[in-house]
Each structure stands twice: as structure tokens, then as C-alpha cells.
N, C-alpha and C. Protein backbone atom coordinates (compact mmCIF):
# COMPACT_ATOMS: atom_id res chain seq x y z
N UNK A 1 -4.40 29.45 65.26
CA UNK A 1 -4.39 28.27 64.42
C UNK A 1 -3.05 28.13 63.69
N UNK A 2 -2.26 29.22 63.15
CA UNK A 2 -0.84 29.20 62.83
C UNK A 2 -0.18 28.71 63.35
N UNK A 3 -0.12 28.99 64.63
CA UNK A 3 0.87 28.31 65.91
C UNK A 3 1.20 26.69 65.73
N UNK A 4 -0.45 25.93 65.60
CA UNK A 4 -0.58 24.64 65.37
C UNK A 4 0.32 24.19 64.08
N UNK A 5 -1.04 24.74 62.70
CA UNK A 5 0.44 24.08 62.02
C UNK A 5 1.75 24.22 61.54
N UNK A 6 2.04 25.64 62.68
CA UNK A 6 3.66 25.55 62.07
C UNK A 6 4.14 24.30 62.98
N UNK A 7 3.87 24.24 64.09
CA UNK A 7 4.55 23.36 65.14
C UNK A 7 4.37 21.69 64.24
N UNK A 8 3.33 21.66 63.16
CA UNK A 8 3.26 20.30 62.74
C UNK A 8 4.47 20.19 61.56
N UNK A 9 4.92 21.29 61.03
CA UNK A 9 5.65 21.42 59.51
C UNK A 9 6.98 21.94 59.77
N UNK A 10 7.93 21.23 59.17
CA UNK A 10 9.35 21.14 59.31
C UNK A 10 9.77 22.08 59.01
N UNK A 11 10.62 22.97 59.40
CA UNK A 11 11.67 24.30 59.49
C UNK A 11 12.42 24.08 58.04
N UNK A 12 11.94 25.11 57.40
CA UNK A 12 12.46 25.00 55.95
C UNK A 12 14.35 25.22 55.77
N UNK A 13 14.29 26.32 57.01
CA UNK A 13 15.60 27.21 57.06
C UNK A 13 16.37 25.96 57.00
N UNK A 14 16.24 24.68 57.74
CA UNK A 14 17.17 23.71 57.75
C UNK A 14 17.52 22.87 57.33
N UNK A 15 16.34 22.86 56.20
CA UNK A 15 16.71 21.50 55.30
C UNK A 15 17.45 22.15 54.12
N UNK A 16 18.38 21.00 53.20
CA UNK A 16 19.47 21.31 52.50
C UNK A 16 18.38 21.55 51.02
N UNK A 17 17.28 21.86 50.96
CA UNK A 17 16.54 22.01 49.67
C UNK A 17 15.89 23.50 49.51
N UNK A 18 16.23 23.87 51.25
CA UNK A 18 15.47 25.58 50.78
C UNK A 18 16.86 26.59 50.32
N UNK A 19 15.65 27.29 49.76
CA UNK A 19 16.57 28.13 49.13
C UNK A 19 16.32 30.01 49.49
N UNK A 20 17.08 30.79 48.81
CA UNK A 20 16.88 32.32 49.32
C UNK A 20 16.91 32.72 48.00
N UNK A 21 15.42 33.48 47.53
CA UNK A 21 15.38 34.15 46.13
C UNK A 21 16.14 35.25 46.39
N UNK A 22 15.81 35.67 44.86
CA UNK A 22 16.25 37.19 44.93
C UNK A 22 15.01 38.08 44.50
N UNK A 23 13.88 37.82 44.35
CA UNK A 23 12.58 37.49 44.17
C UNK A 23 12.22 38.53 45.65
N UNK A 24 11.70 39.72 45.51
CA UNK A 24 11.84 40.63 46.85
C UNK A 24 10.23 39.91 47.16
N UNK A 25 9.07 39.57 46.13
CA UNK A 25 7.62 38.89 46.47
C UNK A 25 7.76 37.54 46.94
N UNK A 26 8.75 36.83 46.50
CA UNK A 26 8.50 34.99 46.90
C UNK A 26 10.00 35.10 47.00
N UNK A 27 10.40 35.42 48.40
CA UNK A 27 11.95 35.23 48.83
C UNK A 27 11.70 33.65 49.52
N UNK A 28 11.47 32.95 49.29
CA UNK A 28 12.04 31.55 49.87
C UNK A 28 11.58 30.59 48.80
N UNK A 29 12.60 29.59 48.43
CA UNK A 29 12.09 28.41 47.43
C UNK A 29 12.44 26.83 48.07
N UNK A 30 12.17 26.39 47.05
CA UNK A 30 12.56 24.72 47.66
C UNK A 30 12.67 24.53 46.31
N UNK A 31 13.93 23.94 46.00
CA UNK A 31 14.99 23.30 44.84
C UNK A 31 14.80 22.46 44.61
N UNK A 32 13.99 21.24 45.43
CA UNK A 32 13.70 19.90 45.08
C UNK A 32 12.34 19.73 44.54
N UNK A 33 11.20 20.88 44.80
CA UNK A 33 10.12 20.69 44.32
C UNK A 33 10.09 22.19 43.14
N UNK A 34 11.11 23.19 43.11
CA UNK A 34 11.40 24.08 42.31
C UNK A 34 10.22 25.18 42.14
N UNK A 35 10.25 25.88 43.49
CA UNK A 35 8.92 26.62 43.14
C UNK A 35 9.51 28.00 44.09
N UNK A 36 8.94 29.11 44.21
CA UNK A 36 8.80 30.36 45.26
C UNK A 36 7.91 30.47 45.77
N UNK A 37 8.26 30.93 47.09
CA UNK A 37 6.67 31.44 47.26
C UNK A 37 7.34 32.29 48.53
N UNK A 38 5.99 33.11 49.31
CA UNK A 38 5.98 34.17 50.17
C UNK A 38 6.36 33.83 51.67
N UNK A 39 5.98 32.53 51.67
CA UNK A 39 5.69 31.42 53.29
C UNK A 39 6.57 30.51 52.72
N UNK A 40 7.16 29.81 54.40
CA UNK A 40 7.56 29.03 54.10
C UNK A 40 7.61 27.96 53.04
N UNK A 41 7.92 27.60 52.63
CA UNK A 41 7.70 26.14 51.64
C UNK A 41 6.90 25.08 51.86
N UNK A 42 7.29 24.42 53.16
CA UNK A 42 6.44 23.48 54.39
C UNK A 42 5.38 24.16 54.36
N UNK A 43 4.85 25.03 54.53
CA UNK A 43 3.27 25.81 54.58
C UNK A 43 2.36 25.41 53.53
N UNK A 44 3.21 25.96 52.16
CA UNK A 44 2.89 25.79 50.91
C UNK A 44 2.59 24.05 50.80
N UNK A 45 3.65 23.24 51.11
CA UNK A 45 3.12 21.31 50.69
C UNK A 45 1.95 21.43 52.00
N UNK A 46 2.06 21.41 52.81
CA UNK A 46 1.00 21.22 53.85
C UNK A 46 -0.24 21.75 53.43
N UNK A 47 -0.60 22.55 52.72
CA UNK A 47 -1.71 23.41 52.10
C UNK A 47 -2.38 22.36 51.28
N UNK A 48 -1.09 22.37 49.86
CA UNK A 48 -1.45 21.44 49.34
C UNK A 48 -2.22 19.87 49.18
N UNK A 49 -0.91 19.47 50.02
CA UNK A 49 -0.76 18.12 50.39
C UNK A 49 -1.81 17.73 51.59
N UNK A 50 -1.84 18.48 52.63
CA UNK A 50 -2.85 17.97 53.84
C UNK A 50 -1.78 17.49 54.83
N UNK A 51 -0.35 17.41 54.37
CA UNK A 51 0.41 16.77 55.14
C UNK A 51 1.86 17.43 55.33
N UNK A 52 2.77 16.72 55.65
CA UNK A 52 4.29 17.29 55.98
C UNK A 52 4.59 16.99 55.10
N UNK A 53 5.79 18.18 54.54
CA UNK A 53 6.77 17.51 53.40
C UNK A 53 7.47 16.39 53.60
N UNK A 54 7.31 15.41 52.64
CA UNK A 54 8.48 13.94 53.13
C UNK A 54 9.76 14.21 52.52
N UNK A 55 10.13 15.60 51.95
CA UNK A 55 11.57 15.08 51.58
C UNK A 55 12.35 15.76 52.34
N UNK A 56 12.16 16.42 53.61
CA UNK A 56 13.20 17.40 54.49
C UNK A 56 14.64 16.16 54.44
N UNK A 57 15.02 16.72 54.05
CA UNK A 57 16.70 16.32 54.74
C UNK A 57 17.54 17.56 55.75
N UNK A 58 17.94 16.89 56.77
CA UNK A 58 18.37 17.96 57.35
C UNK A 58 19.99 18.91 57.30
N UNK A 59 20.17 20.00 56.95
CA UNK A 59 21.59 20.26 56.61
C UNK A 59 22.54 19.83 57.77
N UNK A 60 22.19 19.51 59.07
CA UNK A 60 23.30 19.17 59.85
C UNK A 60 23.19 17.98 59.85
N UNK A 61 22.76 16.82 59.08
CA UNK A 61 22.71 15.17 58.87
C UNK A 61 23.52 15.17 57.26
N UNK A 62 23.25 16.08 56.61
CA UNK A 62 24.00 16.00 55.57
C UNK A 62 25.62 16.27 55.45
N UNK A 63 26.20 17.20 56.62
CA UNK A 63 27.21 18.16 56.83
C UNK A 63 28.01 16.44 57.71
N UNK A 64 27.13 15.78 58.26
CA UNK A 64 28.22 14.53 58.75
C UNK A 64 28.47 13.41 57.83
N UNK A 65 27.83 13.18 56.75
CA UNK A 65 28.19 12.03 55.68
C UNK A 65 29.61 12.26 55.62
């Protein structure tokens, strides 16, 4: 069942909002919604939410402005 919804939820590594704690329990954050956690971020709104995060921006769409 993991398989599924990772394949539905956007790759955190690539959007310009995740982040790398220093947090050795909740090493990954997201800066735009300002939180840690253990799993991805996308895991965490999808949990929440029922849905995909809408604010991925992607770092290689941002790197061409």
C-alpha cells in the first residue's frame, strides 16, 4: 500500500521548500508549512490533507527563472 501512495505524492527531495534538520528524530522539514517530521513531508500533508501537497515548486523550474 506504500508503494501506491508514494507514487501519488511529490518527491520532497525536489522541491525548493524541503529542508534537512539537524533533528537526528525528524531529519526532513518543509519551510513553507514549517514543521519536522520522520517521513517525508508529502506523506505527512497527504495524511493529513487526503490529498497532494499544492505548493511543490520544483528546484529545477526555479534554478531557470
Amino acid at each position: 500500500m506504500e508503494n501506491v501512495n508514494q507514487s501519488k505524492r511529490e518527491n520532497c527531495v525536489q522541491c525548493v521548500h524541503y529542508s534537512v534538520t539537524w533533528d537526528p528524530s525528524f531529519p526532513r522539514g518543509c519551510g513553507l508549512f514549517g514543521f519536522k517530521t520522520s517521513k517525508a513531508p508529502s506523506a505527512l500533508v497527504m495524511e493529513a490533507t487526503g490529498g497532494k501537497c499544492g505548493h511543490f515548486v520544483s528546484k529545477s523550474a526555479k534554478r531557470k527563472k
